[in-house]
Protein backbone atom coordinates (compact mmCIF):
# COMPACT_ATOMS: atom_id res chain seq x y z
CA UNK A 1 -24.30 -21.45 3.68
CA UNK A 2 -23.83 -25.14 3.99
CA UNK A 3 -20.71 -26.69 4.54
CA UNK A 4 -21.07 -28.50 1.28
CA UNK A 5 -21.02 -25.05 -0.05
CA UNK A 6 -19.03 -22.90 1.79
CA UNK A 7 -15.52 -22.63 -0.01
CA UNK A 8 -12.24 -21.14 1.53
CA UNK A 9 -8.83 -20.04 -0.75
CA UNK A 10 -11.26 -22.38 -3.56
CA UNK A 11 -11.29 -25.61 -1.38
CA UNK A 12 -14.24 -27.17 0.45
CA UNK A 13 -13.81 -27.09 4.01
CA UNK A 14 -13.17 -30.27 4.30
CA UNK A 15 -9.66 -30.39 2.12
CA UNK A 16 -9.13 -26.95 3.49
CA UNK A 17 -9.17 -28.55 7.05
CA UNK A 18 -6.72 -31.30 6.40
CA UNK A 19 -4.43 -28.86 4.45
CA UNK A 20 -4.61 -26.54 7.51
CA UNK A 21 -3.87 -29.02 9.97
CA UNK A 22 -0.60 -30.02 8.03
CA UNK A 23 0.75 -26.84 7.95
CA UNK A 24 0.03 -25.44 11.11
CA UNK A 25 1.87 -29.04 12.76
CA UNK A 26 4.86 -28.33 10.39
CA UNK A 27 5.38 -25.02 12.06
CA UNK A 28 4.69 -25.92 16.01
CA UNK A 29 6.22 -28.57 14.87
CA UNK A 30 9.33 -26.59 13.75
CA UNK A 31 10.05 -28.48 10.68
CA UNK A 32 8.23 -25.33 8.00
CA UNK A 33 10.63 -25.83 5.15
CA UNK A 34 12.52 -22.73 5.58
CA UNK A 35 12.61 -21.63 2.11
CA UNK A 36 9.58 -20.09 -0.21
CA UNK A 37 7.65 -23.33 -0.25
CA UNK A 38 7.19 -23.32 2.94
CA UNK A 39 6.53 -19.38 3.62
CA UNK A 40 4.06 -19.39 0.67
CA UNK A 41 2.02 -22.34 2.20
CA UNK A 42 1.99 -20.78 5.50
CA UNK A 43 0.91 -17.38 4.79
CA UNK A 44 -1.82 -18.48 2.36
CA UNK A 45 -3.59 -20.70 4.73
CA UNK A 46 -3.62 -18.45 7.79
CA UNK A 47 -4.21 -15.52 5.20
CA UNK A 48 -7.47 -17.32 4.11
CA UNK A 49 -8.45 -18.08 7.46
CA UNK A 50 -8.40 -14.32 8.66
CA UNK A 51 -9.88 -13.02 5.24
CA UNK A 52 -12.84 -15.48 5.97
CA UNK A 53 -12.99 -13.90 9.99
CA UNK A 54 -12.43 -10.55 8.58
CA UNK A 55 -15.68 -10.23 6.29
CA UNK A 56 -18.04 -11.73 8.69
CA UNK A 57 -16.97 -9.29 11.86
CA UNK A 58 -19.71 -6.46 12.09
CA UNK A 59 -18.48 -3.17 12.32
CA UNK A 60 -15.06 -3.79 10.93
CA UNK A 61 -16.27 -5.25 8.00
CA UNK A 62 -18.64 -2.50 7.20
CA UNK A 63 -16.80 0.38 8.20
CA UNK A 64 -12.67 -0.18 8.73
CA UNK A 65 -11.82 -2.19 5.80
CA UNK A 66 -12.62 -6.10 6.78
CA UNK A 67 -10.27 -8.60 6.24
CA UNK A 68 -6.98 -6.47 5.68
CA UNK A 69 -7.19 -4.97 8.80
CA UNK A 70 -7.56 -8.47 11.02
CA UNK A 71 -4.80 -10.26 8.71
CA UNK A 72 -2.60 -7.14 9.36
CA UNK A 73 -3.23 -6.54 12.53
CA UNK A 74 -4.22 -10.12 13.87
CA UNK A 75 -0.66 -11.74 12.37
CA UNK A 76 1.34 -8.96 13.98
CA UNK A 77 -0.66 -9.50 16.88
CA UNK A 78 0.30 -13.35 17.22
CA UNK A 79 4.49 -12.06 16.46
CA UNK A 80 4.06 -9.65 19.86
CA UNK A 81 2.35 -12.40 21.90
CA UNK A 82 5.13 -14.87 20.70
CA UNK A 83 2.63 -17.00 19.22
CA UNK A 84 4.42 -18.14 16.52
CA UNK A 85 7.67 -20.12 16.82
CA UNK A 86 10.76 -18.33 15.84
CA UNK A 87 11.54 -20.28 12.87
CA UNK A 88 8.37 -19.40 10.96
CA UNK A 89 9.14 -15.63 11.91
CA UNK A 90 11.83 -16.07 10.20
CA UNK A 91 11.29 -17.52 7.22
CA UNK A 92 8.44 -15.15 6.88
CA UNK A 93 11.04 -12.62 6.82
CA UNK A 94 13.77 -13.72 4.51
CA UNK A 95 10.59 -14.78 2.18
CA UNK A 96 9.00 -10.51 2.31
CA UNK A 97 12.65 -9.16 2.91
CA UNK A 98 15.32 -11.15 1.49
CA UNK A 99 13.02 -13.04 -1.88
CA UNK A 100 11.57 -9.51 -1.56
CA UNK A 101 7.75 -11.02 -2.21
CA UNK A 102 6.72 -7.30 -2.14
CA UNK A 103 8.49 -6.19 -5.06
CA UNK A 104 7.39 -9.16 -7.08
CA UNK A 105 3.17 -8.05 -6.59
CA UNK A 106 3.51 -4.98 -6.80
CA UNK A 107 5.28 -4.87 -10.01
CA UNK A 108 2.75 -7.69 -11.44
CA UNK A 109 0.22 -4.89 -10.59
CA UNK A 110 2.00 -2.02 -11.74
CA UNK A 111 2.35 -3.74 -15.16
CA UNK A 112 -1.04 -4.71 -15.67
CA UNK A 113 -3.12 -2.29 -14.13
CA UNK A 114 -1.00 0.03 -16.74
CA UNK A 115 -1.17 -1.47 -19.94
CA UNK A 116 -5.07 -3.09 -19.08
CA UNK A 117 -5.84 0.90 -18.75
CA UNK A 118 -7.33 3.24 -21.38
CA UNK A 119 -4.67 5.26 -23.03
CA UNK A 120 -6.26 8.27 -23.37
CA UNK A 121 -7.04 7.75 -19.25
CA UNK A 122 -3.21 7.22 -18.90
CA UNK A 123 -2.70 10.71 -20.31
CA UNK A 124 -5.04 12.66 -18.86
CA UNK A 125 -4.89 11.39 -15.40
CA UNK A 126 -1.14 11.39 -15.31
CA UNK A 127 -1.33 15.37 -15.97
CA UNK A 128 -4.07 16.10 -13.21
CA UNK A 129 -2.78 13.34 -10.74
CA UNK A 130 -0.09 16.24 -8.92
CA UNK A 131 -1.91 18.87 -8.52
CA UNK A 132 -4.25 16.73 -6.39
CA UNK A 133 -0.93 15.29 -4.81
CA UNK A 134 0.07 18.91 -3.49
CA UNK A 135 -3.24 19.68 -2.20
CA UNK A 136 -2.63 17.02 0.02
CA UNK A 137 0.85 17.32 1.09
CA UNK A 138 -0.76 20.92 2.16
CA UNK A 139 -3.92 20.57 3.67
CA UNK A 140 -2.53 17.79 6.10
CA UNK A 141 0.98 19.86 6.80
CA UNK A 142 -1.07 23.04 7.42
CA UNK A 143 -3.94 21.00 9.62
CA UNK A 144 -0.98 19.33 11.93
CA UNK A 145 0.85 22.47 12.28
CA UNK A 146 -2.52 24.24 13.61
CA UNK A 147 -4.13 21.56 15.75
CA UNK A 148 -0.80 21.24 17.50
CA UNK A 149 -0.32 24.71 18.00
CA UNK A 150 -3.96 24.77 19.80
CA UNK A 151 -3.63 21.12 21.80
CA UNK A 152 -0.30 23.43 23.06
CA UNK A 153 1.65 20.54 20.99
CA UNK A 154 3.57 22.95 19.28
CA UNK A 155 3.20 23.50 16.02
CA UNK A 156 6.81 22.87 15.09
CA UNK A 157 6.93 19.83 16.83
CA UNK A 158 4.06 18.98 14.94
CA UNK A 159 4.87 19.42 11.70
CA UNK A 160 8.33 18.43 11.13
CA UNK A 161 7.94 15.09 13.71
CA UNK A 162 4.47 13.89 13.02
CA UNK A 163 2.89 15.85 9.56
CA UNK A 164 6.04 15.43 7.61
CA UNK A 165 7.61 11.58 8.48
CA UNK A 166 3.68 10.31 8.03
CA UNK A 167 3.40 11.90 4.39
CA UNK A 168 6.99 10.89 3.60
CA UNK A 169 6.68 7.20 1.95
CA UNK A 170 7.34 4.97 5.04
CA UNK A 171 10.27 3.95 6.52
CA UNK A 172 12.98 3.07 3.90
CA UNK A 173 12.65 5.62 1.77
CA UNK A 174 11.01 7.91 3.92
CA UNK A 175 11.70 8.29 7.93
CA UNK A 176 15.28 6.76 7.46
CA UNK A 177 16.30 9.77 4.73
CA UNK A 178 14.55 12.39 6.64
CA UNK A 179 15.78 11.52 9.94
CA UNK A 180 19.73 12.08 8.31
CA UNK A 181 19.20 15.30 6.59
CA UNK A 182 17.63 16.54 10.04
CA UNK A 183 19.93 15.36 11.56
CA UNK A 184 22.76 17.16 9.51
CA UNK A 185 20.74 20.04 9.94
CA UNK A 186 20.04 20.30 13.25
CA UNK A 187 23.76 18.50 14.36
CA UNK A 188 21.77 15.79 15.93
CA UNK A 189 22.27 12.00 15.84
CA UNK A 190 19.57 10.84 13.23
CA UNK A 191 19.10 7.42 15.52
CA UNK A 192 17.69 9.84 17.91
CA UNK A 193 15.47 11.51 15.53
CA UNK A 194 13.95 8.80 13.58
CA UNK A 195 13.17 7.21 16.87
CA UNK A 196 11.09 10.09 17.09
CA UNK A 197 9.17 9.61 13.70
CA UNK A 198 8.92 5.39 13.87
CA UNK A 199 5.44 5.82 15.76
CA UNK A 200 4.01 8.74 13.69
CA UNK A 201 4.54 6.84 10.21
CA UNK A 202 3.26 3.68 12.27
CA UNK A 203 0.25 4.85 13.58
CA UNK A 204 -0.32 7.16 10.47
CA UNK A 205 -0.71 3.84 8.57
CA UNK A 206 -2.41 2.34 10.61
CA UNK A 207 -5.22 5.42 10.33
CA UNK A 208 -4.63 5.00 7.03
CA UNK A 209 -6.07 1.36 6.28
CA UNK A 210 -8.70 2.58 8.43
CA UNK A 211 -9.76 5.11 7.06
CA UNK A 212 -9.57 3.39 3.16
CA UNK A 213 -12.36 1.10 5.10
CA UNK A 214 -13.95 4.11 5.94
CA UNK A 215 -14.32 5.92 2.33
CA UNK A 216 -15.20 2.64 0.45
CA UNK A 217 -17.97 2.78 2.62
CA UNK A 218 -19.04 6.44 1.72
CA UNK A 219 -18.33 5.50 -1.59
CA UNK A 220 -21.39 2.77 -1.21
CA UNK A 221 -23.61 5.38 0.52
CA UNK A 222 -22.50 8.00 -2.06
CA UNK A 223 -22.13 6.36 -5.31
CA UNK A 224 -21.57 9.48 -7.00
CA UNK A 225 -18.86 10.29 -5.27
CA UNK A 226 -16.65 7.49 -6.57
CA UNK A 227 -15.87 5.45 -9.63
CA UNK A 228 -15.50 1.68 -7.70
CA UNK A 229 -11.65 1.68 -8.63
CA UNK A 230 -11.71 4.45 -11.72
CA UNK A 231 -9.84 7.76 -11.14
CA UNK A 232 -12.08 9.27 -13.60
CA UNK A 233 -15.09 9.34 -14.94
CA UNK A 234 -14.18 9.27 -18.78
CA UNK A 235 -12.14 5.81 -17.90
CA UNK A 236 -13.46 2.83 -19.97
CA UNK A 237 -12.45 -1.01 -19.40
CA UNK A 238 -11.71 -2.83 -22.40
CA UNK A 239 -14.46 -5.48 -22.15
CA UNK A 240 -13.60 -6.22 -25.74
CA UNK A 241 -10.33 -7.12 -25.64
CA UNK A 242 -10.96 -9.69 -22.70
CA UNK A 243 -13.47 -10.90 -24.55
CA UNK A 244 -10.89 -11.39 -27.45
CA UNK A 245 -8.54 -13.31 -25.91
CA UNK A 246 -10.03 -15.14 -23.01
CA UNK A 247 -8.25 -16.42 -20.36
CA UNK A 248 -4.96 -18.26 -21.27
CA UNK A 249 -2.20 -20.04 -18.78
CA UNK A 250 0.71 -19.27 -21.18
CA UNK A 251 -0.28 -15.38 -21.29
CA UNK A 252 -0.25 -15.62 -17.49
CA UNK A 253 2.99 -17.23 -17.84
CA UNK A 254 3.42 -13.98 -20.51
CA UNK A 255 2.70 -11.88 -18.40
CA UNK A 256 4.80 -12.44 -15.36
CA UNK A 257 7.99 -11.95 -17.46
CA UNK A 258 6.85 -8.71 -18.88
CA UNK A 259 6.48 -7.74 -15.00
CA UNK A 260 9.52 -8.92 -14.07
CA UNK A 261 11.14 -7.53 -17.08
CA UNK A 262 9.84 -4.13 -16.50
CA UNK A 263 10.59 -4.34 -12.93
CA UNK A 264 14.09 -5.28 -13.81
CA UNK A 265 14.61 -2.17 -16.22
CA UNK A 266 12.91 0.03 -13.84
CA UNK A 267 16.46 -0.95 -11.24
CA UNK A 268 18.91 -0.27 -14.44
CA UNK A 269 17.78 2.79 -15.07
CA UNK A 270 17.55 3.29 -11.13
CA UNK A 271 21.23 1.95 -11.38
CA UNK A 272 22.24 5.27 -13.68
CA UNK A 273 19.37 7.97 -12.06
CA UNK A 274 19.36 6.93 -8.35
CA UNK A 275 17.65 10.41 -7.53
CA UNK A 276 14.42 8.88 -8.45
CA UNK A 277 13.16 5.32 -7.33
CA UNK A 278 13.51 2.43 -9.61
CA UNK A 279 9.74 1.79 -8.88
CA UNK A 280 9.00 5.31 -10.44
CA UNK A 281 11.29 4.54 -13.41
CA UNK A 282 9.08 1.28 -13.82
CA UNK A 283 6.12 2.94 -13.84
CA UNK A 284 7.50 5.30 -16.27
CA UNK A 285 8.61 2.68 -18.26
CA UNK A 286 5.14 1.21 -18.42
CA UNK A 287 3.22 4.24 -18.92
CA UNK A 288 5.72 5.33 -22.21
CA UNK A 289 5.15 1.84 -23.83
CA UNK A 290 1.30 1.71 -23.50
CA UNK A 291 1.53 5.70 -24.11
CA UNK A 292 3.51 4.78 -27.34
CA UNK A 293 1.84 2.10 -28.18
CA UNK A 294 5.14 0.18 -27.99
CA UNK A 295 3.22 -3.53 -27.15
CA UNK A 296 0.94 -5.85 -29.37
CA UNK A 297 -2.50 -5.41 -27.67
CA UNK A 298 -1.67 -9.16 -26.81
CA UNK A 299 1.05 -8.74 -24.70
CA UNK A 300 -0.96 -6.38 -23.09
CA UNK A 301 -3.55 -8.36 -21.72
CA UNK A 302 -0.79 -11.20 -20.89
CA UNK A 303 0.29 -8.78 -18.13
CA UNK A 304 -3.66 -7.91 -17.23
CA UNK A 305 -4.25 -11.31 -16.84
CA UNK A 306 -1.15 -11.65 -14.88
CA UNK A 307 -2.01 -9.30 -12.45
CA UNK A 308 -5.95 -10.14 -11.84
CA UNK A 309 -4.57 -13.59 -10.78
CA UNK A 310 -1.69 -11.85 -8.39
CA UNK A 311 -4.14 -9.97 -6.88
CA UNK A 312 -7.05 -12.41 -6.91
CA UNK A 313 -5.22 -15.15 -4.89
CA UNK A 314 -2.26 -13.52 -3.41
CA UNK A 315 -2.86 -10.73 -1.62
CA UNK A 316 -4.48 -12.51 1.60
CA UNK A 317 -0.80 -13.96 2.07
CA UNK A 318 0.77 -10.95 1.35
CA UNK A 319 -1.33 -9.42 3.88
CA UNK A 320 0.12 -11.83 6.11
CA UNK A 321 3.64 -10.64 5.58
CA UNK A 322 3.07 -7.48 6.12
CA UNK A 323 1.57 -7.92 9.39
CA UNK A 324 4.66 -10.09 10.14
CA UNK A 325 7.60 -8.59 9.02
CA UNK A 326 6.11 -4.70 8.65
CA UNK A 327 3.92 -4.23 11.36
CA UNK A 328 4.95 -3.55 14.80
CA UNK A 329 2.51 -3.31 17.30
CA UNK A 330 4.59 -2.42 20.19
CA UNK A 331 5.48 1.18 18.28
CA UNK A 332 1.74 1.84 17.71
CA UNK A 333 0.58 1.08 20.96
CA UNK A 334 3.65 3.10 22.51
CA UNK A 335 2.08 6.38 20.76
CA UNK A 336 -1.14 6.08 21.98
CA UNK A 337 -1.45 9.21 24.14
CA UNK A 338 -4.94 11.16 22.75
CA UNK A 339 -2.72 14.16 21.53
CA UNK A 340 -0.40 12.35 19.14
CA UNK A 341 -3.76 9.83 18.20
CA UNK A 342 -5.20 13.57 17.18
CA UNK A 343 -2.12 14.95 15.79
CA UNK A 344 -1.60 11.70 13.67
CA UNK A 345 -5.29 11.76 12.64
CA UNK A 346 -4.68 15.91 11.87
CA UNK A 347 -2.33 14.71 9.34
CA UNK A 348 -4.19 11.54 7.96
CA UNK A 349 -7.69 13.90 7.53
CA UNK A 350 -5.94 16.78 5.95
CA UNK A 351 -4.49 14.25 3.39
CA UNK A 352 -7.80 13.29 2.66
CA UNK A 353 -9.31 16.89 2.46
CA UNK A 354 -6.94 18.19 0.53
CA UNK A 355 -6.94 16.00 -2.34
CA UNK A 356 -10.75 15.26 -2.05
CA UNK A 357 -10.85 18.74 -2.95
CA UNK A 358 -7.87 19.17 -5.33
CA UNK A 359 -8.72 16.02 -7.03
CA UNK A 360 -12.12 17.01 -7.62
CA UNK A 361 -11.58 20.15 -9.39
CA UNK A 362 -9.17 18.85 -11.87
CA UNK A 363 -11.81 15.68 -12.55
CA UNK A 364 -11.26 12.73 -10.28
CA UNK A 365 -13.55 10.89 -8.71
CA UNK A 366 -13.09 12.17 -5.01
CA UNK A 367 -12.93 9.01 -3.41
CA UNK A 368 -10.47 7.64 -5.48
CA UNK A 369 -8.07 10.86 -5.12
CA UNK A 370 -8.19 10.90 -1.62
CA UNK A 371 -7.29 7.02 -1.66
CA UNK A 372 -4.52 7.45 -4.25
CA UNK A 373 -3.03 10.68 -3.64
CA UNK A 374 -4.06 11.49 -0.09
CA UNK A 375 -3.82 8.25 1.94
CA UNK A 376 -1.29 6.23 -0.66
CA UNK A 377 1.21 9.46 0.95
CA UNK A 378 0.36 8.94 4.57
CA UNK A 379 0.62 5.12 4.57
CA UNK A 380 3.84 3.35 4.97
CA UNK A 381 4.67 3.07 1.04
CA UNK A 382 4.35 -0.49 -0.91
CA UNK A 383 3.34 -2.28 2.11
CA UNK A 384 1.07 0.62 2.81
CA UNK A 385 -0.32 0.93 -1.04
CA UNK A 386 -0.93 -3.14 -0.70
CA UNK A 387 -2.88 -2.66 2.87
CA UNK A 388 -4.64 0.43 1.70
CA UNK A 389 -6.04 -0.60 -1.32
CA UNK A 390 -7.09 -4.07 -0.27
CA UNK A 391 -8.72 -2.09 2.43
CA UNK A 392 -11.24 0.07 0.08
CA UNK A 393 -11.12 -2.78 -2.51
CA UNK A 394 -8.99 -0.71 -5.35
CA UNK A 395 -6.14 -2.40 -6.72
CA UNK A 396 -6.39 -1.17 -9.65
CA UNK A 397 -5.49 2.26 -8.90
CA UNK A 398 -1.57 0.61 -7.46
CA UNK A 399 0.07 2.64 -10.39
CA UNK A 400 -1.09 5.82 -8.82
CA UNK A 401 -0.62 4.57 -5.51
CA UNK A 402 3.48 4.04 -5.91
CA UNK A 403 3.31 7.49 -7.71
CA UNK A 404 2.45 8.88 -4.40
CA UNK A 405 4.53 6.55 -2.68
CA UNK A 406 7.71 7.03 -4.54
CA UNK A 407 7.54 10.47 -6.47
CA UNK A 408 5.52 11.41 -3.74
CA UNK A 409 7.75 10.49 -0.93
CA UNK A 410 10.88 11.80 -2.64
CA UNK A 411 9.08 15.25 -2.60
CA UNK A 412 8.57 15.35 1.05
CA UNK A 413 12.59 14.88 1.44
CA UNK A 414 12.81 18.17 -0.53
CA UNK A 415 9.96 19.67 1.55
CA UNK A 416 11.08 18.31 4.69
CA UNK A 417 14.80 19.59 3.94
CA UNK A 418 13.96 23.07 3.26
CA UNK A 419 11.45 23.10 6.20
CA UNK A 420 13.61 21.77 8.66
CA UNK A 421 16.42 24.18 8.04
CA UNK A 422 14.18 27.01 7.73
CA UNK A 423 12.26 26.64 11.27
CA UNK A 424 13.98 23.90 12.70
CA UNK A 425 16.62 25.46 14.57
């Protein structure tokens, strides 16, 4: 491709270059604007830099998911070898943590992905979607428990430190719970005990982004096997209807507030029913007024078009903040002895299995079942779901993907409770 061309985040490499070069002096400069401005402008550039490296590097673009992986992994990388000054760290931070930047993609993509969806899809992939969910929460608990029983692991150890922190929705509402109601079980100090789970759900992740890489792959080799982003094969995309109504800056605009405004009923409802995520009362939310038909078909695509843009030229620099502010390397390196690498793996593979299998009987495509329900379990919930599905190119199927996360993870405190008391002492 000639330079001419080649074009990187939609600039010619030329602009790109001088745009580049302002930022990156602003932060070894120390003088990034410590506010969103400057966080945003950062994390796009060096996420389009490392998307570009990412799909060009044999082998990792082929088979372990391309340019997620290297923005994850690479910006994490450049935290541990104190590569970037502290200030940009920082504001890095406050922008993923204290803004929250997460919360505000994923619920552009929960939104849209929802209401741009078939209705009769919505229904009858809602009903199949936890059966599959199960097999999965079973085929990797059982494989753990058995491979560390013969690797002389113990199964016990096994299951409630590795299986059961990697399938339980990441580290807030996942390792953090668990470790606490082991701990009152056992009349241990949880600090102790989720010390013990960090590099499980860590590495599981990691494995997880992997192996998304891995099955988008198959999923080229085997085209039967999967529906390029559909759950089933009876979904239908509503060419029409884009056709219809084009694409409009205010229904972006449209769009964003029906996201935030969704996201923002999901939390008052969380507010009165805090035994279920306010991400699963979102999703709920969604799913009843597209169900219902509650929405001019309109408003609809507002928050479709919303979403293709969020994901089309955001995710790069949200890729970025996760590998910042999410991802330590020093935990995943720490737990690289070839037993837990296997035992982790166990776990990841028997997610996979189980609802490859599950998912297939009750009429998924098998790749995308494994993705959703299978890996969306065993990686580290929203930042996981965002890493995951960028990896295997699906982000369309988030709404299924924080099912598993948050309904999903909130099962494997019940599971993990009763499993703990009942073996665990």
């Amino acid at each position: 491709m000639t330079k001419e061309g080649f074009k990187i985040a939609g600039f010619s490499l030329s602009i790109f270059l001088i745009l580049t070069i302002i930022i990156f002096a602003s932060v070894y400069l120390n003088l990034l604007p410590s506010n969103m401005v400057g966080a945003f402008g950062f994390m796009i550039v060096i996420g389009a830099i490392l998307w570009e490296i990412g799909n060009r590097l044999p082998i990792i673009k082929d088979y372990l998911g391309g340019a997620p992986i290297v923005i994850i992994f690479g910006t994490a990388a450049l935290v541990m070898f104190k590569l970037l000054p502290e200030g940009t760290i920082k504001t890095v931070n406050d922008f993923m943590k204290t803004s929250n930047f997460l919360d505000f993609y994923i619920a552009a993509l929960i939104t849209g992905s929802i209401l741009g969806m078939d209705r009769r899809l919505l229904i009858n992939a809602g009903a199949r979607y936890f059966p599959a969910l199960f097999g999965g929460i079973i085929a990797s608990l059982g494989l753990v428990s058995i491979v560390g029983k013969l690797i002389g692991y113990g199964w016990k150890e096994a299951l409630l430190y590795i299986g059961i922190p990697i399938m339980g929705g990441g580290m807030g509402a996942g390792a953090v719970p668990m470790s606490k109601i082991y701990g009152g079980v056992l009349n241990q100090d949880p600090t102790s005990i989720l010390s013990r789970m960090v590099p499980a759900v860590a590495l599981g992740n990691a494995l997880a982004i992997i192996a998304a890489g891995m099955l988008d792959r198959i999923g080229k080799m085997r085209p039967q096997l999967t529906g390029n982003g559909r759950i089933m094969p009876s979904q239908d995309i509503n060419i029409e209807t884009e056709k219809k109504f084009g694409l409009d800056l205010t229904m972006m605009g449209m769009g964003m507030l029906m996201s935030c405004t969704f996201y923002v009923l999901g939390n008052i409802i969380g507010n009165f029913v805090p035994s279920i995520h306010p991400f699963a009362w979102m999703i709920i939310s969604v799913a009843v007024a597209k169900i219902l038909g509650l929405l001019p078909e309109k408003l609809e695509q507002a928050a479709s078009q919303w979403y293709q843009f969020v994901v089309n030229y955001w995710t790069a620099a949200l890729l970025v903040g996760i590998g910042i502010s999410y991802t330590n390397l020093a935990d995943i390196i720490a737990a690289m002895s070839w037993q837990y690498i296997l035992l982790v793996c166990a776990t990841v593979v028997g997610a996979i299995l189980g609802t490859w299998i599950i998912g297939k009987w009750v009429g998924f495509y098998p790749i995308e079942a494994s993705i959703t329900a299978g890996l969306c379990m065993a990686n580290m919930g929203g930042t996981g779901d965002v890493a995951v599905l960028s990896a295997c190119k699906r982000m369309e199927l988030m709404p299924f993907a924080q099912i598993s996360s948050r309904i999903g993870g909130a099962i494997m405190l019940i599971i993990g409770g009763f499993l703990v008391s009942l073996i665990g002492k």
